[in-house]
ModelCIF file with pLDDT and N, C-alpha, C, O atoms, coordinates in Angstrom:
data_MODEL
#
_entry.id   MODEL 
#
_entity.id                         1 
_entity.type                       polymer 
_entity.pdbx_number_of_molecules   1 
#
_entity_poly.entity_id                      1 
_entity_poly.type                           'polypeptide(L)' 
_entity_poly.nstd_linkage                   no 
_entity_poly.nstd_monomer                   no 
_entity_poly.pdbx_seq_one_letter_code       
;(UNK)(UNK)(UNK)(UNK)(UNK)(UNK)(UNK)(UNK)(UNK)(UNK)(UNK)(UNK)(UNK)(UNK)(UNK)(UNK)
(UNK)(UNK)(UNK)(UNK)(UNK)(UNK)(UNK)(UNK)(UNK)(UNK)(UNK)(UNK)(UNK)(UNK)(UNK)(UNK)
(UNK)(UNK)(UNK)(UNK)(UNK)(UNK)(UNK)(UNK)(UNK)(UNK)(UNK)(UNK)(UNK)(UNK)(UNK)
;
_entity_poly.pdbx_seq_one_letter_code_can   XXXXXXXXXXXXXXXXXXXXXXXXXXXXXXXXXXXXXXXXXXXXXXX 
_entity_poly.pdbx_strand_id                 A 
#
loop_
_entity_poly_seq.entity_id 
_entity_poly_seq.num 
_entity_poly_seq.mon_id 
_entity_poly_seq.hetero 
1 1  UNK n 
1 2  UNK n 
1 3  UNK n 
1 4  UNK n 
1 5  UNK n 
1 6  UNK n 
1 7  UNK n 
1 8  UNK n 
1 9  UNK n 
1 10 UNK n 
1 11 UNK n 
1 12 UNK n 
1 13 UNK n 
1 14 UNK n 
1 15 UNK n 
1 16 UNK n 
1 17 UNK n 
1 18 UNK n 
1 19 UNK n 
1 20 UNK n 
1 21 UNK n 
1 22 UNK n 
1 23 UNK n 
1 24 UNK n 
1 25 UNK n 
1 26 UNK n 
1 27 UNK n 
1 28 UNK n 
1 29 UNK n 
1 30 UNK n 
1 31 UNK n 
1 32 UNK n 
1 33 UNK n 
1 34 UNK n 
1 35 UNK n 
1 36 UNK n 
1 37 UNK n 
1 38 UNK n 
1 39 UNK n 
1 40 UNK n 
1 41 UNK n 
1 42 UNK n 
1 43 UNK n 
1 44 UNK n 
1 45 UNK n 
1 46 UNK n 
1 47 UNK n 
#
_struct_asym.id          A 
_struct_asym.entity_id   1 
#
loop_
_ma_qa_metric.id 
_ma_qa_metric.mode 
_ma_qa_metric.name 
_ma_qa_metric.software_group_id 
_ma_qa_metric.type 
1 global pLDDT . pLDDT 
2 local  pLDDT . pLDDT 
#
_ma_qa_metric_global.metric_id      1 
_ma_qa_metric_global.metric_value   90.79 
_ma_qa_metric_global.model_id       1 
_ma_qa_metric_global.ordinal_id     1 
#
loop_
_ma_qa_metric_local.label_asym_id 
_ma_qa_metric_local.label_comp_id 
_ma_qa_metric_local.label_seq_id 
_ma_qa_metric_local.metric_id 
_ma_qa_metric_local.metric_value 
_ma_qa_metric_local.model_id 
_ma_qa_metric_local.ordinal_id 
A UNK 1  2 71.00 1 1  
A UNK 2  2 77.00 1 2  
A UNK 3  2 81.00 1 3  
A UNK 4  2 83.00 1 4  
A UNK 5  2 89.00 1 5  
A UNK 6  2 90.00 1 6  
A UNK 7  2 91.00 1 7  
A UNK 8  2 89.00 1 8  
A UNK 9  2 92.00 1 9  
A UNK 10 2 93.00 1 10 
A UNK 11 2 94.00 1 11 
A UNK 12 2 94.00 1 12 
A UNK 13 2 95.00 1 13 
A UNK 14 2 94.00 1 14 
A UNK 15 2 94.00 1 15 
A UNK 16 2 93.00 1 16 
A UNK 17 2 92.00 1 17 
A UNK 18 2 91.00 1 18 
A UNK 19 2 89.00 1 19 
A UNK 20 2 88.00 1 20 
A UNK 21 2 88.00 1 21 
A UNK 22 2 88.00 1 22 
A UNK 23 2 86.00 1 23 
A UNK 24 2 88.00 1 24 
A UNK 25 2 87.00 1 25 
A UNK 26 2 89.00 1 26 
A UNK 27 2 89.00 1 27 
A UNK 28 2 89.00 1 28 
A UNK 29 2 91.00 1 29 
A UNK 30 2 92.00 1 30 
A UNK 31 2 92.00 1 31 
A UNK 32 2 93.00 1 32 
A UNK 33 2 94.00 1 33 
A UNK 34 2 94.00 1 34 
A UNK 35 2 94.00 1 35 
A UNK 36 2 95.00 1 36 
A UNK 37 2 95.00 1 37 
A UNK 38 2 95.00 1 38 
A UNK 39 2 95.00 1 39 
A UNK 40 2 94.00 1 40 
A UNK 41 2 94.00 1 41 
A UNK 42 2 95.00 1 42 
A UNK 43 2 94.00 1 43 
A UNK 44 2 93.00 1 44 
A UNK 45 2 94.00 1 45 
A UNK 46 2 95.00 1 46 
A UNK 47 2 94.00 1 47 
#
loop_
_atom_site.group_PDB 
_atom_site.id 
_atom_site.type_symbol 
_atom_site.label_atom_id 
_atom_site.label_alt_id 
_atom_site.label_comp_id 
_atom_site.label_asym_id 
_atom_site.label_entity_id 
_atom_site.label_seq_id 
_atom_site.pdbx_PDB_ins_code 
_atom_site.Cartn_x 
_atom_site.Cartn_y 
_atom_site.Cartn_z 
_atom_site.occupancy 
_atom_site.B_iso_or_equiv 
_atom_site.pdbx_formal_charge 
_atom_site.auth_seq_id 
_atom_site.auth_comp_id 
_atom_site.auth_asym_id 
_atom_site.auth_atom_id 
_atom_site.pdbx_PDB_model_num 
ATOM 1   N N  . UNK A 1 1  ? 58.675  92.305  91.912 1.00 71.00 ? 1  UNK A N  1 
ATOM 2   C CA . UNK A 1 1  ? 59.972  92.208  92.579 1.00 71.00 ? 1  UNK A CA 1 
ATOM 3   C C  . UNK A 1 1  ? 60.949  93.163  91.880 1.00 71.00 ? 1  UNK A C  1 
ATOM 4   O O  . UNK A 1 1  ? 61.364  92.974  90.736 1.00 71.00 ? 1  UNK A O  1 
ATOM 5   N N  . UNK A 1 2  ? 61.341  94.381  92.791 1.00 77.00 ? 2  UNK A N  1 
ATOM 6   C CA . UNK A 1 2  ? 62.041  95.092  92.002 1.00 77.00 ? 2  UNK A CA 1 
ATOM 7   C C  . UNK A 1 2  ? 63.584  95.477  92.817 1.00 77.00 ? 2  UNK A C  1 
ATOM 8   O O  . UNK A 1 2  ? 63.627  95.364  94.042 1.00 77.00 ? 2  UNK A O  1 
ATOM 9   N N  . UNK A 1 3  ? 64.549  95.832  92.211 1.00 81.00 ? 3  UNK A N  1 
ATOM 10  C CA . UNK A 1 3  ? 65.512  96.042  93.094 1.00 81.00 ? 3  UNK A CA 1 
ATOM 11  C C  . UNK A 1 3  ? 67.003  94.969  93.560 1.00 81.00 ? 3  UNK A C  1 
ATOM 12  O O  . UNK A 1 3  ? 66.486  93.884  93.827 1.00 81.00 ? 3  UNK A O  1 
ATOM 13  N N  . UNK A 1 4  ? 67.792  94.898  93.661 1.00 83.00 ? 4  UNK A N  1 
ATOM 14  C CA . UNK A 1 4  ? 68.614  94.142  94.274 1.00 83.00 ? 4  UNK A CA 1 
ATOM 15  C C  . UNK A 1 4  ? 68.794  93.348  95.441 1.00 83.00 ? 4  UNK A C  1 
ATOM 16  O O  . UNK A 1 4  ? 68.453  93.972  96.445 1.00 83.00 ? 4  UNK A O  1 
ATOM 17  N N  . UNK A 1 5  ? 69.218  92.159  95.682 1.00 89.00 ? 5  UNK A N  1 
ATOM 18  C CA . UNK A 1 5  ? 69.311  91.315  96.489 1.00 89.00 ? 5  UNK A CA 1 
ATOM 19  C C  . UNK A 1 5  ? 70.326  92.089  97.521 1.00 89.00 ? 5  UNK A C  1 
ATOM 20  O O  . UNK A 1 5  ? 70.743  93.238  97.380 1.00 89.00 ? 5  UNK A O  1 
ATOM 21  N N  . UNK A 1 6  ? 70.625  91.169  98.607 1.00 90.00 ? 6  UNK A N  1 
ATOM 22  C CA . UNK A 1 6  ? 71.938  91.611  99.325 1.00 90.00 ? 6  UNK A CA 1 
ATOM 23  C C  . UNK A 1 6  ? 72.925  91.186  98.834 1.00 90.00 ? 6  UNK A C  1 
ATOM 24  O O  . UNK A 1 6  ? 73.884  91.922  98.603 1.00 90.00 ? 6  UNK A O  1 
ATOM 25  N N  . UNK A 1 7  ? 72.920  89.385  98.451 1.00 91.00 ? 7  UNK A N  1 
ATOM 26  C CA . UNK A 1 7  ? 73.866  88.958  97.763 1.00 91.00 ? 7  UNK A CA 1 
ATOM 27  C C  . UNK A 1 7  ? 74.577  89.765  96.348 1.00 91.00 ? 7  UNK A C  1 
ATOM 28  O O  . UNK A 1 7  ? 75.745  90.123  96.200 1.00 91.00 ? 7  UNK A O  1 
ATOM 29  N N  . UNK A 1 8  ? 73.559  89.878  95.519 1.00 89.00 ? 8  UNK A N  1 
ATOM 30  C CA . UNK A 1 8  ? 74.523  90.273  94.422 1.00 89.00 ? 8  UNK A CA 1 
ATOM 31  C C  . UNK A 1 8  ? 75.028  92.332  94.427 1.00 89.00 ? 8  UNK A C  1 
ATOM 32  O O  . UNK A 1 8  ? 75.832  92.919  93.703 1.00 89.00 ? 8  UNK A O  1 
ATOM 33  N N  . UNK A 1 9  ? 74.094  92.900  95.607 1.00 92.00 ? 9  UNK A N  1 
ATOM 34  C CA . UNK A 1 9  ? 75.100  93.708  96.057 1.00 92.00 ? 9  UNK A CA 1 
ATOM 35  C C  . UNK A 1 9  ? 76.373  93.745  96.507 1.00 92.00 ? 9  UNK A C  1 
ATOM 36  O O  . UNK A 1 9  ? 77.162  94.655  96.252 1.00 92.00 ? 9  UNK A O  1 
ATOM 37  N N  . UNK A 1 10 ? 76.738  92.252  97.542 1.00 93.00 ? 10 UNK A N  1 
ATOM 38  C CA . UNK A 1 10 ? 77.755  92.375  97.970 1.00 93.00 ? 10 UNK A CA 1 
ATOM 39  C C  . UNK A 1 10 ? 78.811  91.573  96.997 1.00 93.00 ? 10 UNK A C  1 
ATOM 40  O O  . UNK A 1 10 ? 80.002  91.627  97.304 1.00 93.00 ? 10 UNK A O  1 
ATOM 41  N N  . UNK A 1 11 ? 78.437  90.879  95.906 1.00 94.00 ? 11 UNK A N  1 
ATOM 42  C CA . UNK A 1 11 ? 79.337  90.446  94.932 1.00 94.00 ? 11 UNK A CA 1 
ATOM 43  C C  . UNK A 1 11 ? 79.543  92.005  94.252 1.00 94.00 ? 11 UNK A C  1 
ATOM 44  O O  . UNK A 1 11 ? 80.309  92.873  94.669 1.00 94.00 ? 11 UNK A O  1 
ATOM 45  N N  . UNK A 1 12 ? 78.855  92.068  93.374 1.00 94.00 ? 12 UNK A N  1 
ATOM 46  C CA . UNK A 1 12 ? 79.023  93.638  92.756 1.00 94.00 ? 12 UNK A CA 1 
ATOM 47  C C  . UNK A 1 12 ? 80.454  94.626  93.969 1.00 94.00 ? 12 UNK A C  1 
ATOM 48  O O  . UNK A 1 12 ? 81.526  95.033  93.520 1.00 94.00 ? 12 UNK A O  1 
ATOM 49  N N  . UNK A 1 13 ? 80.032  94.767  95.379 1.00 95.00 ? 13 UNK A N  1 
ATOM 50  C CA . UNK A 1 13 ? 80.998  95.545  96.022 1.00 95.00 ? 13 UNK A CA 1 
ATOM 51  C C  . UNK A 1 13 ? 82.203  94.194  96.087 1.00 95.00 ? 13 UNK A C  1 
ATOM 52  O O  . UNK A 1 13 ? 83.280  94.689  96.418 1.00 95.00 ? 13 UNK A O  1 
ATOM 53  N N  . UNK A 1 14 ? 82.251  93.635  96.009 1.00 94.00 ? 14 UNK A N  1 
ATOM 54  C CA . UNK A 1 14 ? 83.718  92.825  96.123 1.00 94.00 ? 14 UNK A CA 1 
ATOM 55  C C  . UNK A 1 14 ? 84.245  92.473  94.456 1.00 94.00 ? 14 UNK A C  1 
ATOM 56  O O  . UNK A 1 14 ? 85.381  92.086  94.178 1.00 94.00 ? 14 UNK A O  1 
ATOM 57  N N  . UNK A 1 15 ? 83.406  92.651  93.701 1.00 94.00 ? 15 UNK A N  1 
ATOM 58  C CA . UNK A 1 15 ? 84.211  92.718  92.615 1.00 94.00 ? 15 UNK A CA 1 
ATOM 59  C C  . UNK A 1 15 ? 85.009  94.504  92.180 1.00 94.00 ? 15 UNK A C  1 
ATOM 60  O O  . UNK A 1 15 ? 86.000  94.803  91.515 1.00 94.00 ? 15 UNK A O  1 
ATOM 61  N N  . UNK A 1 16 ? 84.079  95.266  92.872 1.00 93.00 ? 16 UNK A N  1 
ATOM 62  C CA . UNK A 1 16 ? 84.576  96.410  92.686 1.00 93.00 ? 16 UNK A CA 1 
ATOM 63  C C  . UNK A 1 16 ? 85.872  96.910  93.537 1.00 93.00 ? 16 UNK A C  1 
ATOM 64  O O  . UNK A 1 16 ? 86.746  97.654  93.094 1.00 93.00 ? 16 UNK A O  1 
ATOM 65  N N  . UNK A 1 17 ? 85.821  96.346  94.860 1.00 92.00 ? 17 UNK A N  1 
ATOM 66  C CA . UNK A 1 17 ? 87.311  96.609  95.351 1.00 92.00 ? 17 UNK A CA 1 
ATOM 67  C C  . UNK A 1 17 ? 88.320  95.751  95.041 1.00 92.00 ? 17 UNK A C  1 
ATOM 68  O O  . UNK A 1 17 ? 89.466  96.093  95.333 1.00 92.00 ? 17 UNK A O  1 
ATOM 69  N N  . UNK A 1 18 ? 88.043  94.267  94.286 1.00 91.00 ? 18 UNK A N  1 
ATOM 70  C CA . UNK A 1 18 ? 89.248  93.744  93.678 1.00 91.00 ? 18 UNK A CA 1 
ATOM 71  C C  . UNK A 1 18 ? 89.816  94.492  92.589 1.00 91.00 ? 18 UNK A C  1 
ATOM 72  O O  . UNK A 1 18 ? 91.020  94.535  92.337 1.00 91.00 ? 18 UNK A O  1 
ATOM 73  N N  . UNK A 1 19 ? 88.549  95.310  91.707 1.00 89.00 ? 19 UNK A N  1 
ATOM 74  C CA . UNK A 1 19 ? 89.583  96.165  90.720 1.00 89.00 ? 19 UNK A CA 1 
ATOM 75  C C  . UNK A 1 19 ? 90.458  97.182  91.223 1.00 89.00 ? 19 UNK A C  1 
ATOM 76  O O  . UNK A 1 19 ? 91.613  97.353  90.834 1.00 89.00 ? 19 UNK A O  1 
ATOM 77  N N  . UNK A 1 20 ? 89.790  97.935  92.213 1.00 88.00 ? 20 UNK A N  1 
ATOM 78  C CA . UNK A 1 20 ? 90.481  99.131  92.635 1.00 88.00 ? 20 UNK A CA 1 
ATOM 79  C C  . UNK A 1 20 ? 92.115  98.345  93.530 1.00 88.00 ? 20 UNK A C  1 
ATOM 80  O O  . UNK A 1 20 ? 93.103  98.974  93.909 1.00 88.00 ? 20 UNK A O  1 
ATOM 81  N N  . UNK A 1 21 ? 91.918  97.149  93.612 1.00 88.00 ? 21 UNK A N  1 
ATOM 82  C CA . UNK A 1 21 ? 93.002  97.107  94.585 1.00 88.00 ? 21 UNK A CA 1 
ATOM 83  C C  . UNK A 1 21 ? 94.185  96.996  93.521 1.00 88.00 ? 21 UNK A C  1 
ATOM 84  O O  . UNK A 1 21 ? 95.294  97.509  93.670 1.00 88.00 ? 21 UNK A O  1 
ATOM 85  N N  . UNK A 1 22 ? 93.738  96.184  92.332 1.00 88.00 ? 22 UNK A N  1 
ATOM 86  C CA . UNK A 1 22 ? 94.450  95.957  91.028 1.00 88.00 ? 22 UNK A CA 1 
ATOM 87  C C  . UNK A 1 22 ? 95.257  97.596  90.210 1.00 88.00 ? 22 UNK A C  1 
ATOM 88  O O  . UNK A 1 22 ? 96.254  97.714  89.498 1.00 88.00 ? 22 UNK A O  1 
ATOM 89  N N  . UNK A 1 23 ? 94.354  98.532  90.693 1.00 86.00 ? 23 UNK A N  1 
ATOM 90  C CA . UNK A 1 23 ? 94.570  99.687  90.224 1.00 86.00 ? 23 UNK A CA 1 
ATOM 91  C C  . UNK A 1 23 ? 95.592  100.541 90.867 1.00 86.00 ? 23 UNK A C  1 
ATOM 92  O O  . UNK A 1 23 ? 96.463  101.206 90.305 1.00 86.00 ? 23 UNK A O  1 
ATOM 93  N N  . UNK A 1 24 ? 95.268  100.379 92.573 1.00 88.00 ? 24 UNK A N  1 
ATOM 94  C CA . UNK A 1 24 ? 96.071  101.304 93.123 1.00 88.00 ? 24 UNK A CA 1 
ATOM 95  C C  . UNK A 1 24 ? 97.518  101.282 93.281 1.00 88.00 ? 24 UNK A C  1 
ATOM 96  O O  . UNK A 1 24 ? 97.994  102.219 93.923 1.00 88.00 ? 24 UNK A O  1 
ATOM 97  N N  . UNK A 1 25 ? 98.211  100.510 92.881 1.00 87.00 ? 25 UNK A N  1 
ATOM 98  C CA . UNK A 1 25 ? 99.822  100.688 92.660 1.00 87.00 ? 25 UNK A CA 1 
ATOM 99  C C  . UNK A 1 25 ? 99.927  101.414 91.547 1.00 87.00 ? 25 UNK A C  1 
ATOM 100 O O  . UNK A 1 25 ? 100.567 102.447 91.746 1.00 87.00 ? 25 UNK A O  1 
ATOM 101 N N  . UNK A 1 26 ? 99.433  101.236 90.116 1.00 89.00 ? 26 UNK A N  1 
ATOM 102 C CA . UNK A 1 26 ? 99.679  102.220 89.347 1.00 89.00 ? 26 UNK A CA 1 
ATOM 103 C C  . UNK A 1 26 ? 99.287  103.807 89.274 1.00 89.00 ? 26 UNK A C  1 
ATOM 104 O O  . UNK A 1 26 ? 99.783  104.648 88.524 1.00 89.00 ? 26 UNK A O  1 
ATOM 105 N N  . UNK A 1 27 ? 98.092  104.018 90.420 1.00 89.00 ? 27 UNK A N  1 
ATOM 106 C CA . UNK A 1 27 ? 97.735  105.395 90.602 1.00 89.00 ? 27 UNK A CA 1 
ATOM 107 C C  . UNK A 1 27 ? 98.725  106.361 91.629 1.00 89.00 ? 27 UNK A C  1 
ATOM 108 O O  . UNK A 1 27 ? 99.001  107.558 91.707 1.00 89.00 ? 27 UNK A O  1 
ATOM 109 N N  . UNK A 1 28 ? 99.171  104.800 92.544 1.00 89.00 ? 28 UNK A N  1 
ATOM 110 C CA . UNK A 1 28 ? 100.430 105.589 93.643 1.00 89.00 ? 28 UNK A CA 1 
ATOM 111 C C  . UNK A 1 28 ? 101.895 105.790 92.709 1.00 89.00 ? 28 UNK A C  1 
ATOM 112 O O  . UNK A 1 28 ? 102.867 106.499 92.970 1.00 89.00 ? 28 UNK A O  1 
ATOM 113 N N  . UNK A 1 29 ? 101.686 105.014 91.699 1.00 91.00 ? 29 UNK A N  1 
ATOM 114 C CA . UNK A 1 29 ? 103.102 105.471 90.946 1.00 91.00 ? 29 UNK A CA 1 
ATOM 115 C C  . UNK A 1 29 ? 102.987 106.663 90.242 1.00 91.00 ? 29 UNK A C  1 
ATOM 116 O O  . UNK A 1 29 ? 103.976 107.327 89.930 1.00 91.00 ? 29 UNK A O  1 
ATOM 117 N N  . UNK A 1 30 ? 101.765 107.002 89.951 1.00 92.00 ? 30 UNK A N  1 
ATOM 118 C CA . UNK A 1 30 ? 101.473 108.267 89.023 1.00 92.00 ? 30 UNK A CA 1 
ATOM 119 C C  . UNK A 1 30 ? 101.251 109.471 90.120 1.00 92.00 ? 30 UNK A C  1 
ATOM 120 O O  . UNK A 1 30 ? 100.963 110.628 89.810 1.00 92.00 ? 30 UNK A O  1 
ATOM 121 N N  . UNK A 1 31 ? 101.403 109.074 91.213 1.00 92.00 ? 31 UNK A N  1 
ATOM 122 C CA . UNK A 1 31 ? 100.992 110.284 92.165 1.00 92.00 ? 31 UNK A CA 1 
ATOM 123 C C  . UNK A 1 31 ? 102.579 110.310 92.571 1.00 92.00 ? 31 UNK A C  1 
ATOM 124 O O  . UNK A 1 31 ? 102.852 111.335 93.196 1.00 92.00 ? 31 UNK A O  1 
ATOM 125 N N  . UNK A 1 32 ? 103.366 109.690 92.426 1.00 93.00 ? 32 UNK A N  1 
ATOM 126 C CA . UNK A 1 32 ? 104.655 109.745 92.700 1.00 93.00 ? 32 UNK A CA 1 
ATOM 127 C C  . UNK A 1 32 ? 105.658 110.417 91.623 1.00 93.00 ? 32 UNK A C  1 
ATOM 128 O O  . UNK A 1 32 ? 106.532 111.272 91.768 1.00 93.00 ? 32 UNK A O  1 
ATOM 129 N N  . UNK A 1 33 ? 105.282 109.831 90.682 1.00 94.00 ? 33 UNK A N  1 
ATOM 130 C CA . UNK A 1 33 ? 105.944 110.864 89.572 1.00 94.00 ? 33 UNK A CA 1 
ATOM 131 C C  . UNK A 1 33 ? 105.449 112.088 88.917 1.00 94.00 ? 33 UNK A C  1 
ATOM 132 O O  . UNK A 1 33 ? 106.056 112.669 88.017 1.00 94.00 ? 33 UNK A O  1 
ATOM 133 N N  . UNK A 1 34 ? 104.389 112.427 89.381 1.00 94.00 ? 34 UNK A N  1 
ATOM 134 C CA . UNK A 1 34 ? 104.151 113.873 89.461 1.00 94.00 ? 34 UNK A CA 1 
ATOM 135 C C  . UNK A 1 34 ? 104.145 114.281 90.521 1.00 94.00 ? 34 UNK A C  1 
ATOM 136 O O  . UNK A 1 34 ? 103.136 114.985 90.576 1.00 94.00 ? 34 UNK A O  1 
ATOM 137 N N  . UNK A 1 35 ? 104.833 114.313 91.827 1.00 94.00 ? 35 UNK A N  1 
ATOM 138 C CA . UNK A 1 35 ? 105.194 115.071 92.712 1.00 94.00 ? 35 UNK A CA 1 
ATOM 139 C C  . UNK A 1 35 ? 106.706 115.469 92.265 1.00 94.00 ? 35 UNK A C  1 
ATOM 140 O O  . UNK A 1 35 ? 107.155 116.614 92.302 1.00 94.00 ? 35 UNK A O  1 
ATOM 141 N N  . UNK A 1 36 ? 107.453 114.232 91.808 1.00 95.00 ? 36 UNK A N  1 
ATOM 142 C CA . UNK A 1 36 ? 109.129 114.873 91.038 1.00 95.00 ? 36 UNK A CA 1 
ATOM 143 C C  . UNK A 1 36 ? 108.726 115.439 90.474 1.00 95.00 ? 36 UNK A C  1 
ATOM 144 O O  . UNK A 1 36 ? 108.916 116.526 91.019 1.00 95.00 ? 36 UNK A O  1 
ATOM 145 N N  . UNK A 1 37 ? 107.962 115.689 89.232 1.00 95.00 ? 37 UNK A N  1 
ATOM 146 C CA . UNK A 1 37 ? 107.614 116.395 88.055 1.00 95.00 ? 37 UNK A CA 1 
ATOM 147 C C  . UNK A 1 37 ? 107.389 118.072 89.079 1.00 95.00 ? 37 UNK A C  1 
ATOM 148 O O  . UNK A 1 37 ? 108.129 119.052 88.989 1.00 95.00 ? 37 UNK A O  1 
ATOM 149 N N  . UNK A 1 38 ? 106.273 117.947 89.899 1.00 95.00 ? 38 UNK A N  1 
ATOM 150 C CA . UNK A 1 38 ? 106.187 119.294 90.447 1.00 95.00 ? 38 UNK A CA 1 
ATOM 151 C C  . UNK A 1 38 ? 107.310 119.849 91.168 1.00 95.00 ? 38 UNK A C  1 
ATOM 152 O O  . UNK A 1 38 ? 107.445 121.041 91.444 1.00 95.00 ? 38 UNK A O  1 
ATOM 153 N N  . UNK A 1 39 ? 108.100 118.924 91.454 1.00 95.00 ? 39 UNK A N  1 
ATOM 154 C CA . UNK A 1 39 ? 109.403 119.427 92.898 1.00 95.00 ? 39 UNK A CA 1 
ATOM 155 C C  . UNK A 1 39 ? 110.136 120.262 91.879 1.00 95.00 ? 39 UNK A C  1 
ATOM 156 O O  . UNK A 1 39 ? 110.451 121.443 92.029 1.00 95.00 ? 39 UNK A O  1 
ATOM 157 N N  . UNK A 1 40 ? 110.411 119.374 90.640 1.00 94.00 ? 40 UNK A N  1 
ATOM 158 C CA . UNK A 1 40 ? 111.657 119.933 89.370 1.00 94.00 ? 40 UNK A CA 1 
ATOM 159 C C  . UNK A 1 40 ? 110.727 120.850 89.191 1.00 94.00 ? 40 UNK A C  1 
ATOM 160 O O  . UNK A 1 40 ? 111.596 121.605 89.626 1.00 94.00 ? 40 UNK A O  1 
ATOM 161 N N  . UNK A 1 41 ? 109.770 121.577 88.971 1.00 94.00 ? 41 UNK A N  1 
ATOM 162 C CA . UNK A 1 41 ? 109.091 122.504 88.262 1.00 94.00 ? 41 UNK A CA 1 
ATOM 163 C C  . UNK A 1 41 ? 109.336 124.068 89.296 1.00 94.00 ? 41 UNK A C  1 
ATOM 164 O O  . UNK A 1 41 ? 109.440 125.272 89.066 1.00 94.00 ? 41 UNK A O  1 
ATOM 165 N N  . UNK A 1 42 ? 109.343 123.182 90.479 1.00 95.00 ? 42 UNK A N  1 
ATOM 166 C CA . UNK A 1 42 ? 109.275 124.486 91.665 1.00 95.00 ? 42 UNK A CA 1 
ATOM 167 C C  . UNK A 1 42 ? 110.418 124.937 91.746 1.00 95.00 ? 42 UNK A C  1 
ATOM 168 O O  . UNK A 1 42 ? 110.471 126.154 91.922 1.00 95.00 ? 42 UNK A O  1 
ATOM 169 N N  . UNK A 1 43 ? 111.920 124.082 91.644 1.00 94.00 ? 43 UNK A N  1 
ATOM 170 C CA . UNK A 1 43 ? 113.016 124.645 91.959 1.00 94.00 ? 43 UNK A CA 1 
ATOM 171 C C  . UNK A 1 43 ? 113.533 125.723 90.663 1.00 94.00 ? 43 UNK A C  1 
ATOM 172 O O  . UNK A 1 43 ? 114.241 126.729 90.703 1.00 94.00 ? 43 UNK A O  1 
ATOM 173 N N  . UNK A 1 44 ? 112.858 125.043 89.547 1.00 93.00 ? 44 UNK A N  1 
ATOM 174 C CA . UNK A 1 44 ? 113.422 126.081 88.033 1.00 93.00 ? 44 UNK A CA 1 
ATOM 175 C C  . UNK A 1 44 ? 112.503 127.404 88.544 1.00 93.00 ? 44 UNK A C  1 
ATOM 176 O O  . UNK A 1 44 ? 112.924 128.518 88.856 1.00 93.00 ? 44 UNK A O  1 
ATOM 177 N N  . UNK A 1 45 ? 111.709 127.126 88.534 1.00 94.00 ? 45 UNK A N  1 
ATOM 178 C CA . UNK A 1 45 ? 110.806 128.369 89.294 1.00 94.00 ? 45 UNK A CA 1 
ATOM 179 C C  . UNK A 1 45 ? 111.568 129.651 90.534 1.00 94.00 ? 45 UNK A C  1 
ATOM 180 O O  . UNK A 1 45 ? 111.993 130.806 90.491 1.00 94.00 ? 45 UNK A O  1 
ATOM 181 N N  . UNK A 1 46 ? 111.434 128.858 91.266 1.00 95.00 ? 46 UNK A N  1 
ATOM 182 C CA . UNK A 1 46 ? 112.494 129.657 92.243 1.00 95.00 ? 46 UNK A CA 1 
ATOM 183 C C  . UNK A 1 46 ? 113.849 130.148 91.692 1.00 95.00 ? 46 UNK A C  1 
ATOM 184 O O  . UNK A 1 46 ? 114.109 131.304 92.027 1.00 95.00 ? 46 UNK A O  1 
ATOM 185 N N  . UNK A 1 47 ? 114.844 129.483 90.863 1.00 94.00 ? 47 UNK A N  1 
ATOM 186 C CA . UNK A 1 47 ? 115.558 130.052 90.057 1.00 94.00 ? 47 UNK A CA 1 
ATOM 187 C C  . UNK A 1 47 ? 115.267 131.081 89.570 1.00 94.00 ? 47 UNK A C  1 
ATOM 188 O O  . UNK A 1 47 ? 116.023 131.616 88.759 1.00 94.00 ? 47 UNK A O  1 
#
C-alpha cells in the first residue's frame, strides 16, 4: 500500500489554504506599501 488516501489529501489541502488565507492580508499590505515606495521613487525620478 503505497501513496495517499483522498482523505488526508484533502485535509493536507485545507490545512494549506487556512494558512494562506492567514497570510494574505499581510502579503496585500506588503504589495501595498511597495507600490508607495515605487510611486515616491518614480516621481524623484522624473524630477
Amino acid at each position: 500500500n503505497s501513496g495517499f488516501t483522498l482523505s488526508e489529501m484533502l485535509i493536507t489541502i485545507v490545512v494549506i489554504g487556512g494558512l494562506m488565507l492567514l497570510a494574505l492580508p499581510k502579503f496585500q499590505d506588503a504589495v501595498r506599501r511597495s507600490d508607495v515606495r515605487g510611486a515616491r521613487t518614480k516621481v524623484v525620478t522624473l524630477y
